[in-house]
N, C-alpha and C. Protein backbone atom coordinates (compact mmCIF):
# COMPACT_ATOMS: atom_id res chain seq x y z
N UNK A 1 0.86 -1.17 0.00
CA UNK A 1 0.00 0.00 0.00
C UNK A 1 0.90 1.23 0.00
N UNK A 2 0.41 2.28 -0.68
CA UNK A 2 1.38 3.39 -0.42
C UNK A 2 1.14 3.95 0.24
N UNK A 3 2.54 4.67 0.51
CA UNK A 3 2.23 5.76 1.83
C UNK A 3 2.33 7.16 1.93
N UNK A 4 2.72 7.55 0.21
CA UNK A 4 2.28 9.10 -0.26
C UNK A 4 2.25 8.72 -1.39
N UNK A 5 1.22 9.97 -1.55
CA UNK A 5 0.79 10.23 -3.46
C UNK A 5 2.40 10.25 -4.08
N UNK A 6 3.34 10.65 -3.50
CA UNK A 6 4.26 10.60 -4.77
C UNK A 6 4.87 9.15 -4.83
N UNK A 7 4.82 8.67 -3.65
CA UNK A 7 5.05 6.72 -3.55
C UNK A 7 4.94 6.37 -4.10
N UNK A 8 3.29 6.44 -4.39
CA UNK A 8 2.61 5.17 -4.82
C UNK A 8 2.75 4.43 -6.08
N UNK A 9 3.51 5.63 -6.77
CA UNK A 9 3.50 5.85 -8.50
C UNK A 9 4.77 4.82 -8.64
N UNK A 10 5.70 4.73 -7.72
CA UNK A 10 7.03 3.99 -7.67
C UNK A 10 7.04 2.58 -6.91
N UNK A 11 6.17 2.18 -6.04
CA UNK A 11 6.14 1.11 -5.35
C UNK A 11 5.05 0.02 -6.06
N UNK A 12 5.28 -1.10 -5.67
CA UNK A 12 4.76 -2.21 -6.52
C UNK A 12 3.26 -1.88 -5.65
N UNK A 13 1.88 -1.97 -6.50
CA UNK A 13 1.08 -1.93 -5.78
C UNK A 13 0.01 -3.16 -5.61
N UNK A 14 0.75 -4.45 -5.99
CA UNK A 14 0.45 -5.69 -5.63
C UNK A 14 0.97 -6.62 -4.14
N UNK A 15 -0.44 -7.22 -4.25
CA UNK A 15 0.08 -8.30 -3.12
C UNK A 15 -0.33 -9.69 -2.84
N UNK A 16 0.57 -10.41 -3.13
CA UNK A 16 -0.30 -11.97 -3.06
C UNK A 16 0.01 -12.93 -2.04
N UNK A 17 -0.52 -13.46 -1.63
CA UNK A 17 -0.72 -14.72 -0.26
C UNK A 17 -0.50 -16.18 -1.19
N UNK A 18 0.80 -16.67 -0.87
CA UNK A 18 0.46 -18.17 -1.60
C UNK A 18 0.34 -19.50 -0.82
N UNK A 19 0.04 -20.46 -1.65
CA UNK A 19 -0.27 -21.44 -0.61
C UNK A 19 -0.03 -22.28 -1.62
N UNK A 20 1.41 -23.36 -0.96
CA UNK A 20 1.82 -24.71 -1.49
C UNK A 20 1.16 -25.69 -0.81
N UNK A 21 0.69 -26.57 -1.61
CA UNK A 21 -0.62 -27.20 -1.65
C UNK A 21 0.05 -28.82 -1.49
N UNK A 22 -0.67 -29.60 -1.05
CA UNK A 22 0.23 -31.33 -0.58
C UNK A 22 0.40 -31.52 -1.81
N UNK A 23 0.07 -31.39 -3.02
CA UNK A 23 0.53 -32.09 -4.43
C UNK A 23 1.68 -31.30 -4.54
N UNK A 24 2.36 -30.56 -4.08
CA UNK A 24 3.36 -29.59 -4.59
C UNK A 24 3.03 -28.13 -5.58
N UNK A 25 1.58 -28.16 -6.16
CA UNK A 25 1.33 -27.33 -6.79
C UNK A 25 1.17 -25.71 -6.34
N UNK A 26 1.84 -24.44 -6.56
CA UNK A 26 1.88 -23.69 -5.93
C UNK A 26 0.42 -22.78 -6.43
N UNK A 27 -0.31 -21.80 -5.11
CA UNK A 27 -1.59 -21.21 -5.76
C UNK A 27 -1.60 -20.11 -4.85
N UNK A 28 -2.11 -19.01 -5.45
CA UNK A 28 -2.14 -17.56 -5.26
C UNK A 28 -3.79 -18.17 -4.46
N UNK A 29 -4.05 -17.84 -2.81
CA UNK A 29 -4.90 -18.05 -2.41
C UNK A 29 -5.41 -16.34 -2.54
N UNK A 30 -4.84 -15.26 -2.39
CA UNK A 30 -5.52 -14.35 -2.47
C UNK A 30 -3.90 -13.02 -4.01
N UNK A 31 -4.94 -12.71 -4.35
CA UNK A 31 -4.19 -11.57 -5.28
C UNK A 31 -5.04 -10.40 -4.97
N UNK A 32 -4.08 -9.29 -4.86
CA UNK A 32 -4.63 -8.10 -4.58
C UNK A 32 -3.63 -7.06 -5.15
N UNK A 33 -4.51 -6.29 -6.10
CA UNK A 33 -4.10 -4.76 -6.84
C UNK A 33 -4.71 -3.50 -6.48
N UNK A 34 -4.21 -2.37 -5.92
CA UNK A 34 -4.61 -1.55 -5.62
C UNK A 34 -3.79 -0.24 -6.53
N UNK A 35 -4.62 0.28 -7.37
CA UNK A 35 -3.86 1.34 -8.56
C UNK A 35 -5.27 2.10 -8.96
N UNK A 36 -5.09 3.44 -9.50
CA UNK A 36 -5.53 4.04 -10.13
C UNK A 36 -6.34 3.48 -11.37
N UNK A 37 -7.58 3.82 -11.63
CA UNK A 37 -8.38 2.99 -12.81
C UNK A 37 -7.85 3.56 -13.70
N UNK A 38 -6.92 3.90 -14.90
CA UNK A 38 -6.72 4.74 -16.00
C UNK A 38 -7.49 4.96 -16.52
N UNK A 39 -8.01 3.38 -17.21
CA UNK A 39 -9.44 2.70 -18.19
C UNK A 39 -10.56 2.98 -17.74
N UNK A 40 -10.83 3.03 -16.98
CA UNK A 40 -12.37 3.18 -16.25
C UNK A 40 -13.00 1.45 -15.90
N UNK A 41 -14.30 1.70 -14.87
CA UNK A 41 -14.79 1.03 -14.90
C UNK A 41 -15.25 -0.05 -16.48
N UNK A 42 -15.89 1.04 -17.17
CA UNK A 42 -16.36 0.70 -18.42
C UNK A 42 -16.02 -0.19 -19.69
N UNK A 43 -14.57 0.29 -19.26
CA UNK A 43 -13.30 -0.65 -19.92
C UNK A 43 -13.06 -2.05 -19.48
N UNK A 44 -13.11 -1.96 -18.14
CA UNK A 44 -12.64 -3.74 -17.51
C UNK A 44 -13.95 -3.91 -18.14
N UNK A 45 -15.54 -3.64 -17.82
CA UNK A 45 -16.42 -4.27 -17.98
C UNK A 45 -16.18 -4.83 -19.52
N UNK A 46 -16.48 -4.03 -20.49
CA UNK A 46 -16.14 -4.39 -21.89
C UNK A 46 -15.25 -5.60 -21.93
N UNK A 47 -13.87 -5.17 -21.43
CA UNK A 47 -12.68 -6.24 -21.86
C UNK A 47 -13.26 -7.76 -21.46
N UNK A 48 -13.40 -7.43 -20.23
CA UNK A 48 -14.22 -8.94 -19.25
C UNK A 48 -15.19 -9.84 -20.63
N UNK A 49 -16.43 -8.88 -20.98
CA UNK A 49 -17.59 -9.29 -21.18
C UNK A 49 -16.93 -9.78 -23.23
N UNK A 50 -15.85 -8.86 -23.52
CA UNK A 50 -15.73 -9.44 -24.84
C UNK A 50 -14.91 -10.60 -24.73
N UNK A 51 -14.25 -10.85 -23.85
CA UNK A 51 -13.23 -12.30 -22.95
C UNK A 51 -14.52 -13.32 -23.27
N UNK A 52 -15.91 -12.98 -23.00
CA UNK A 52 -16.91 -14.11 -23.04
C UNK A 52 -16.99 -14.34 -21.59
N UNK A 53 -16.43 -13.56 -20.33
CA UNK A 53 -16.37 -14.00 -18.87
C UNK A 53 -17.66 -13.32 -18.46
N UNK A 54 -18.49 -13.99 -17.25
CA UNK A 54 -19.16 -13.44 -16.99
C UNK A 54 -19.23 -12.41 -15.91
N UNK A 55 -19.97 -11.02 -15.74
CA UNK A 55 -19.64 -10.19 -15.32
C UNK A 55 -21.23 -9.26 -14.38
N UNK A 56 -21.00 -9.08 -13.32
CA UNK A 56 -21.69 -8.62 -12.57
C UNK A 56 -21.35 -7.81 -11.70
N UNK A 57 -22.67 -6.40 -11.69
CA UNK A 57 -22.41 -5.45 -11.21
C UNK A 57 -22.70 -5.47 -9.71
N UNK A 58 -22.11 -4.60 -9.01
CA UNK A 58 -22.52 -4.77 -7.71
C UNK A 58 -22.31 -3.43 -6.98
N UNK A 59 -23.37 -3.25 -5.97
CA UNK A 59 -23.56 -1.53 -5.36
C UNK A 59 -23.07 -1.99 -4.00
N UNK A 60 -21.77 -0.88 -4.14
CA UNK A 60 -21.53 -0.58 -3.01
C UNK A 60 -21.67 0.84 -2.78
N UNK A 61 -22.95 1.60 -3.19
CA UNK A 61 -23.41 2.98 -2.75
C UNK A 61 -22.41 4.26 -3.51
N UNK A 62 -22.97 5.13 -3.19
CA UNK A 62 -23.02 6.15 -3.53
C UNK A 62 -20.97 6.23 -3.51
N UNK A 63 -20.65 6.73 -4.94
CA UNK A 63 -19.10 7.04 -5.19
C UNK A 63 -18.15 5.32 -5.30
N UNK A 64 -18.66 4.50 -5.47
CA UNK A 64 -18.01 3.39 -5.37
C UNK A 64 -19.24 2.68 -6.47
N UNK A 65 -18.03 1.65 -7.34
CA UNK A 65 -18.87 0.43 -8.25
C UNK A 65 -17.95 -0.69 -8.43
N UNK A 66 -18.67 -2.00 -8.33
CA UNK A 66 -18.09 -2.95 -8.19
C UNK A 66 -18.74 -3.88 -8.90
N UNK A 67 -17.77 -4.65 -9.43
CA UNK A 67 -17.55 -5.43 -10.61
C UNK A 67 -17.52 -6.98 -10.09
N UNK A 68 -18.13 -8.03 -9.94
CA UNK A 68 -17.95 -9.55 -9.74
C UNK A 68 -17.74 -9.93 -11.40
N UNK A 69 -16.17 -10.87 -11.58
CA UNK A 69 -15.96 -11.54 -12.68
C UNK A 69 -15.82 -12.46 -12.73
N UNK A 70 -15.95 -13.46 -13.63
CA UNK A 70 -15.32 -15.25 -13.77
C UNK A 70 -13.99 -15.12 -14.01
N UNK A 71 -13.58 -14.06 -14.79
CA UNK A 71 -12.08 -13.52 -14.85
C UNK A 71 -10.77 -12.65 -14.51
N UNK A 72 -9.99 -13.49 -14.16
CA UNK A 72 -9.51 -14.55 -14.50
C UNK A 72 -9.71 -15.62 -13.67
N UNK A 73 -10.21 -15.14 -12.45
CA UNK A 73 -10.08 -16.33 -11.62
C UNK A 73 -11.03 -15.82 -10.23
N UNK A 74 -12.41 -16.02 -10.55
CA UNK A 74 -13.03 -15.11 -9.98
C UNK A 74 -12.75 -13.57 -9.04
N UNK A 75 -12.29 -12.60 -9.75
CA UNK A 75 -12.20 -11.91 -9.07
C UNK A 75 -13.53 -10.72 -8.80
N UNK A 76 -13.03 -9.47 -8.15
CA UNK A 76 -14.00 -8.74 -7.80
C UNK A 76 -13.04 -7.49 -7.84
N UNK A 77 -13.99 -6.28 -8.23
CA UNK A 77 -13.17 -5.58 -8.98
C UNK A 77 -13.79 -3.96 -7.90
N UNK A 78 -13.37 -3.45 -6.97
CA UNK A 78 -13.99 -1.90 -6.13
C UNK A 78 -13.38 -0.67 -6.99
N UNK A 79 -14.49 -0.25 -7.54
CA UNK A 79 -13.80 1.48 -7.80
C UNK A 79 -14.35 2.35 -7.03
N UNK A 80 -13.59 3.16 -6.43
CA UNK A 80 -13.65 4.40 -5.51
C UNK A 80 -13.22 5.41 -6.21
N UNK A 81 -14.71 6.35 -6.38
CA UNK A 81 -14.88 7.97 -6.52
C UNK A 81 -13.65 7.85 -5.97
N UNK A 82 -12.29 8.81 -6.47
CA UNK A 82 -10.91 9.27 -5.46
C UNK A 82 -10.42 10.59 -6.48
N UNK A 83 -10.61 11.87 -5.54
CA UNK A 83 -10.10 13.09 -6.18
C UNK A 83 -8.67 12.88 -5.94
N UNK A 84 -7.49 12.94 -6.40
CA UNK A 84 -6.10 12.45 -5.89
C UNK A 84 -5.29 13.31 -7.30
N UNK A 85 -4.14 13.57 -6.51
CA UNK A 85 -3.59 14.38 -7.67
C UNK A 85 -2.20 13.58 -8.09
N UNK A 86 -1.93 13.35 -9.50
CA UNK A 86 -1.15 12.28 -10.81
C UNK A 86 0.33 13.44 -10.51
N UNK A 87 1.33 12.37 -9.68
CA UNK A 87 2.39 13.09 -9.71
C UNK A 87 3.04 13.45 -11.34
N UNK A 88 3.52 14.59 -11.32
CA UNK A 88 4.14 14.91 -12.82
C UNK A 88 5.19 13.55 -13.54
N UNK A 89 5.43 12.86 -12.76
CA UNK A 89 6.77 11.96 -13.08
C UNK A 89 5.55 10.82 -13.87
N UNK A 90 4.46 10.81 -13.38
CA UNK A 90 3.57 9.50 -13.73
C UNK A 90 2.50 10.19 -15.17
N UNK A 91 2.37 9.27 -16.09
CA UNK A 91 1.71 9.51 -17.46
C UNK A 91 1.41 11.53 -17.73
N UNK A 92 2.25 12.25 -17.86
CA UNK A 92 2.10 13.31 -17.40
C UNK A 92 0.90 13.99 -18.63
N UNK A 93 0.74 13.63 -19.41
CA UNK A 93 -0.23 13.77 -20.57
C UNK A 93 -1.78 13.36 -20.53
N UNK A 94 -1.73 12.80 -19.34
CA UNK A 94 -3.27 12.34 -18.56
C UNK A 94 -3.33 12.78 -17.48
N UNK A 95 -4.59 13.56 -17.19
CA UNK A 95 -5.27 13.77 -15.85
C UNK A 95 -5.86 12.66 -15.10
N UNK A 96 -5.75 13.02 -13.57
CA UNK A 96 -5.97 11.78 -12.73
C UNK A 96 -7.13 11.00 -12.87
N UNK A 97 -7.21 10.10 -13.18
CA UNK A 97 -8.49 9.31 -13.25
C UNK A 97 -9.27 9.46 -12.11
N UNK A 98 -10.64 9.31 -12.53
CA UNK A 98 -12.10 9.57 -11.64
C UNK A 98 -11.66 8.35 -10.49
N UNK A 99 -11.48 7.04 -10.59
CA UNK A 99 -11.85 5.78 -9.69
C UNK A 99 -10.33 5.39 -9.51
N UNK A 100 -10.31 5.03 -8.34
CA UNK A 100 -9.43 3.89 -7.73
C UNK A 100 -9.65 2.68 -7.45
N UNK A 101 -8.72 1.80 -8.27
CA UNK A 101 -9.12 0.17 -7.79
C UNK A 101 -8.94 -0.82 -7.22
N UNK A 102 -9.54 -0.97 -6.38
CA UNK A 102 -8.96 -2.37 -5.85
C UNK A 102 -9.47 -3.91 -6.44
N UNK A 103 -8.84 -4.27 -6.64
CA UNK A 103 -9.08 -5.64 -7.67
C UNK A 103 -8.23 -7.05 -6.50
N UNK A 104 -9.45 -8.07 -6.37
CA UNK A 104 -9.37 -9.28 -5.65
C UNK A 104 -9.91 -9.75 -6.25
N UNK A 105 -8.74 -11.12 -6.19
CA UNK A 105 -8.90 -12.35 -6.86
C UNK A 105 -8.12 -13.81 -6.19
N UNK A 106 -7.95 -14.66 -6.87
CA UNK A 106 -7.09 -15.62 -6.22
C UNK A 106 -7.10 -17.08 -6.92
N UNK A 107 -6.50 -17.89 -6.87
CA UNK A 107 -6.95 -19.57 -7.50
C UNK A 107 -7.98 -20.09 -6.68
N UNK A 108 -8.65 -20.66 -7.55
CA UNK A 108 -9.56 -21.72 -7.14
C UNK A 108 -9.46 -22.82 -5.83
N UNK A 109 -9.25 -22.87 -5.15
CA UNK A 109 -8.51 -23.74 -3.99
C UNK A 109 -10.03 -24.70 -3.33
N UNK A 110 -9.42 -26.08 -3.68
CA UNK A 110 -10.47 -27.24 -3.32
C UNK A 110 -11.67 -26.75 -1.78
N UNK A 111 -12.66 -27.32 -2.07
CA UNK A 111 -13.77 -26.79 -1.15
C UNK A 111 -14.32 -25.79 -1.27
N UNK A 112 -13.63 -24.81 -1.50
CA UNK A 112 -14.52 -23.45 -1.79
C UNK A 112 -14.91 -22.59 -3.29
N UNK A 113 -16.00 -22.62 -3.28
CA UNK A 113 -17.45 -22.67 -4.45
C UNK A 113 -16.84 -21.33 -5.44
N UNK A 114 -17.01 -21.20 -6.29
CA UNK A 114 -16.27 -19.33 -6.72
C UNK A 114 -17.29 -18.63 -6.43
N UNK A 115 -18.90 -18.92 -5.82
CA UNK A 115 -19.71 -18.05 -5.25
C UNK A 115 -19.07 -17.18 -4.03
N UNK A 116 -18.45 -18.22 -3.17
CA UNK A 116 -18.50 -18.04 -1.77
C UNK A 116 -16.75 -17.04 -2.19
N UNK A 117 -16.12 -17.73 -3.23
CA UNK A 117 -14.70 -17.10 -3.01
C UNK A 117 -14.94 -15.46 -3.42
N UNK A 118 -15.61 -15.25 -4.80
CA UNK A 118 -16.38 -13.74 -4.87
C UNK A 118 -16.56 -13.55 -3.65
N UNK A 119 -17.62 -13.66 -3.03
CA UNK A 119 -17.90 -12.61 -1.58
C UNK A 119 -16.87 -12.46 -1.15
N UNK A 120 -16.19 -13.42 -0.33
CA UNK A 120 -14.97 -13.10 0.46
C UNK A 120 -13.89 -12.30 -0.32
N UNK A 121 -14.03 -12.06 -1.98
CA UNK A 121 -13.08 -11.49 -2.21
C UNK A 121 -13.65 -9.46 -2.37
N UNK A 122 -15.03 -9.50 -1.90
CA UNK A 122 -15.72 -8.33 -2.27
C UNK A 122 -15.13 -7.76 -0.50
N UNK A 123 -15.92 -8.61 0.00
CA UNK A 123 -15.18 -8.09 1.64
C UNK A 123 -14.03 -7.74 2.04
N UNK A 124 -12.83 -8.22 1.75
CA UNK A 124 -11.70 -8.04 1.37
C UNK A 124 -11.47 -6.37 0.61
N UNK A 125 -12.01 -6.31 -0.75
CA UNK A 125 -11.64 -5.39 -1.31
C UNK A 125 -12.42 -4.21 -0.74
N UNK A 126 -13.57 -4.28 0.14
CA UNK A 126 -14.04 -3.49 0.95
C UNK A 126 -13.01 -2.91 1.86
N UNK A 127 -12.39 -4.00 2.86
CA UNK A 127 -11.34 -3.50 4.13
C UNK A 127 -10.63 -2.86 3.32
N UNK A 128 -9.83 -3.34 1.96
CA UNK A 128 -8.71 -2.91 1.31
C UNK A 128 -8.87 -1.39 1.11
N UNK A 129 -10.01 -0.41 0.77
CA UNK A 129 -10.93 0.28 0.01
C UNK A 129 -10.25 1.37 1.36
N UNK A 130 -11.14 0.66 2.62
CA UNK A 130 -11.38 1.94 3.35
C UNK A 130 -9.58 2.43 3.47
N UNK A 131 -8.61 1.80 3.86
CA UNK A 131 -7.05 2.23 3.77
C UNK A 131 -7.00 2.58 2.78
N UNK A 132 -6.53 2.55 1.28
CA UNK A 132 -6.29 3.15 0.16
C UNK A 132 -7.33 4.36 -0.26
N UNK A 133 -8.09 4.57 0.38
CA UNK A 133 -8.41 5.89 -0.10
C UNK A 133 -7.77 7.05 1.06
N UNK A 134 -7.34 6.64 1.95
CA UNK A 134 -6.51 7.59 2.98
C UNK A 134 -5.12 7.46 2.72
N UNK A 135 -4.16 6.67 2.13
CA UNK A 135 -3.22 6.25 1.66
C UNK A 135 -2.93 6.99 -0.17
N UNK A 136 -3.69 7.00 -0.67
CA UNK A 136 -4.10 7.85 -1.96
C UNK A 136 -4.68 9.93 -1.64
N UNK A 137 -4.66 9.74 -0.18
CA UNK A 137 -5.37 11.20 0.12
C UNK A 137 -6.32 11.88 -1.18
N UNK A 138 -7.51 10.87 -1.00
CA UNK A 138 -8.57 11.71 -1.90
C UNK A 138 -9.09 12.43 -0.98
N UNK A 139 -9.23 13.77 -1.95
CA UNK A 139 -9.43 14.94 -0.97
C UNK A 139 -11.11 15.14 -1.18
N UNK A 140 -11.73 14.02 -2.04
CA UNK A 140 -13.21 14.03 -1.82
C UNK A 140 -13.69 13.32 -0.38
N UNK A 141 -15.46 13.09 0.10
CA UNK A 141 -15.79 12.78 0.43
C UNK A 141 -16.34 11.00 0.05
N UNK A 142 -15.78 10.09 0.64
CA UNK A 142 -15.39 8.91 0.32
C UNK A 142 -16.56 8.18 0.89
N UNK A 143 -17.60 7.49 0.07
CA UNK A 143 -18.84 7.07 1.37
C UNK A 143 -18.65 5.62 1.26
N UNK A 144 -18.29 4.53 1.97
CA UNK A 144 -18.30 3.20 1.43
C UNK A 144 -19.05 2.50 2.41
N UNK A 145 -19.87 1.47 1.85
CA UNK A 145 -21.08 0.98 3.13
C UNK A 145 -19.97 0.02 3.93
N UNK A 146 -20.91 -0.29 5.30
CA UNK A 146 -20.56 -1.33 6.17
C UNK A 146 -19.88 -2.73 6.24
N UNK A 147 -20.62 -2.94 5.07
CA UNK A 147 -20.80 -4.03 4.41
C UNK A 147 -20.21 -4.43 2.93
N UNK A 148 -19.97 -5.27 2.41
CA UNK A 148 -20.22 -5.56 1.36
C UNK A 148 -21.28 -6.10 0.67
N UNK A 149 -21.60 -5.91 -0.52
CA UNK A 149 -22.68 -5.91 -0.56
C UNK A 149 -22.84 -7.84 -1.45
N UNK A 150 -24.10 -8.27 -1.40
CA UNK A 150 -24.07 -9.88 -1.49
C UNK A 150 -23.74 -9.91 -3.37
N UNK A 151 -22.83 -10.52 -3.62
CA UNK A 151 -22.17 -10.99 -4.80
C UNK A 151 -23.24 -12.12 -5.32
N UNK A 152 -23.80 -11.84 -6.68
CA UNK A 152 -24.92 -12.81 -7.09
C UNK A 152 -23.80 -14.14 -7.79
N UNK A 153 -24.59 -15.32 -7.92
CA UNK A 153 -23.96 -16.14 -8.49
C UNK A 153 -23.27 -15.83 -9.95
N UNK A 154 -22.78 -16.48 -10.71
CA UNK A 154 -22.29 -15.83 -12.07
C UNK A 154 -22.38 -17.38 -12.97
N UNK A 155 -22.35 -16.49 -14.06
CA UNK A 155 -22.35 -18.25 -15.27
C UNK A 155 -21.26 -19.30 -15.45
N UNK A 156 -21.45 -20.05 -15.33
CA UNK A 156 -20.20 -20.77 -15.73
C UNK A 156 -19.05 -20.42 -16.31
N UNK A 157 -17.48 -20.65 -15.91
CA UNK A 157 -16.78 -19.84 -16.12
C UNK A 157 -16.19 -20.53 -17.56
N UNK A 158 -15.68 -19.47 -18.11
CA UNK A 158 -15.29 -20.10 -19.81
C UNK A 158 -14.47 -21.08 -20.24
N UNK A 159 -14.79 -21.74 -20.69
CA UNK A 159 -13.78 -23.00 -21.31
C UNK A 159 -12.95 -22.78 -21.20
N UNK A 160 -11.53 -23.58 -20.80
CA UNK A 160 -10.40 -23.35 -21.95
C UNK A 160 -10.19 -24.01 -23.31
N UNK A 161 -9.44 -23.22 -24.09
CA UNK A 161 -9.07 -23.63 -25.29
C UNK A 161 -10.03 -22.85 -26.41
């Protein structure tokens, strides 16, 4: 997470939890990105939905929108309304994007449903949400509910091949 606007632009803003598994196979139990939306909401949605992944919206209230995907690996996608100002060193030819994102995801890991792994990954990007918008110093008014809000089931996730 960063810890000033001019940081953030220089520090890796990923983080993943892994878990070696008794077959030896190694798996990202949780992935987490926290960056500036460049693209917008509108864009992941598109990219997602022309992928053929399925994609669902989800309200987390007023200044925040959230995205449940089959892709890549069920994730869940928080944008936060964030007024924040684009240090000169970073894309200096673009103004700061409207949303900040936090994006959770993770592998599939035996027993748990990608219903149940969505939620837990919406809750997650909730806690993640309320720190990175004080960590980003948006100098708007930031409203994010209590809660997360309930992640609907999604379609079957896409073939491979």
């Amino acid at each position: 997470m960063p810890t000033a606007p001019d940081e953030s632009w220089v520090r890796s803003n990923d983080c993943y939890v892994s878990w070696q598994g008794d077959d030896g196979s190694g798996r990202f139990l949780l992935e987490v990105q926290v960056a500036p939306a460049w693209d917008g909401v509108d864009a992941d949605r598109a990219q997602d939905t022309a992928q053929h992944y399925s994609v669902a919206d989800l309200d987390f209230g007023p200044g925040a929108v959230g995205l449940a995907s089959t892709y890549p690996s069920h994730h869940v996608r928080l944008y936060v309304r964030c007024d924040f100002q684009v240090p000169a060193s970073d894309k200096p030819d673009r103004k700061a994007p409207q949303y900040l994102r936090v994006d959770v995801g993770g592998d599939p890991v035996g027993g748990a449903s990608p219903a149940k792994s969505r939620q837990a990954y919406a809750d997650v990007a909730l806690k993640i949400a309320r720190v990175a918008v004080a960590e980003y110093q948006c100098t708007n008014q930031v409203q994010l509910p209590a809660a997360a809000p309930a992640v609907p089931e999604l379609a079957k996730e896409k073939a491979d091949g």
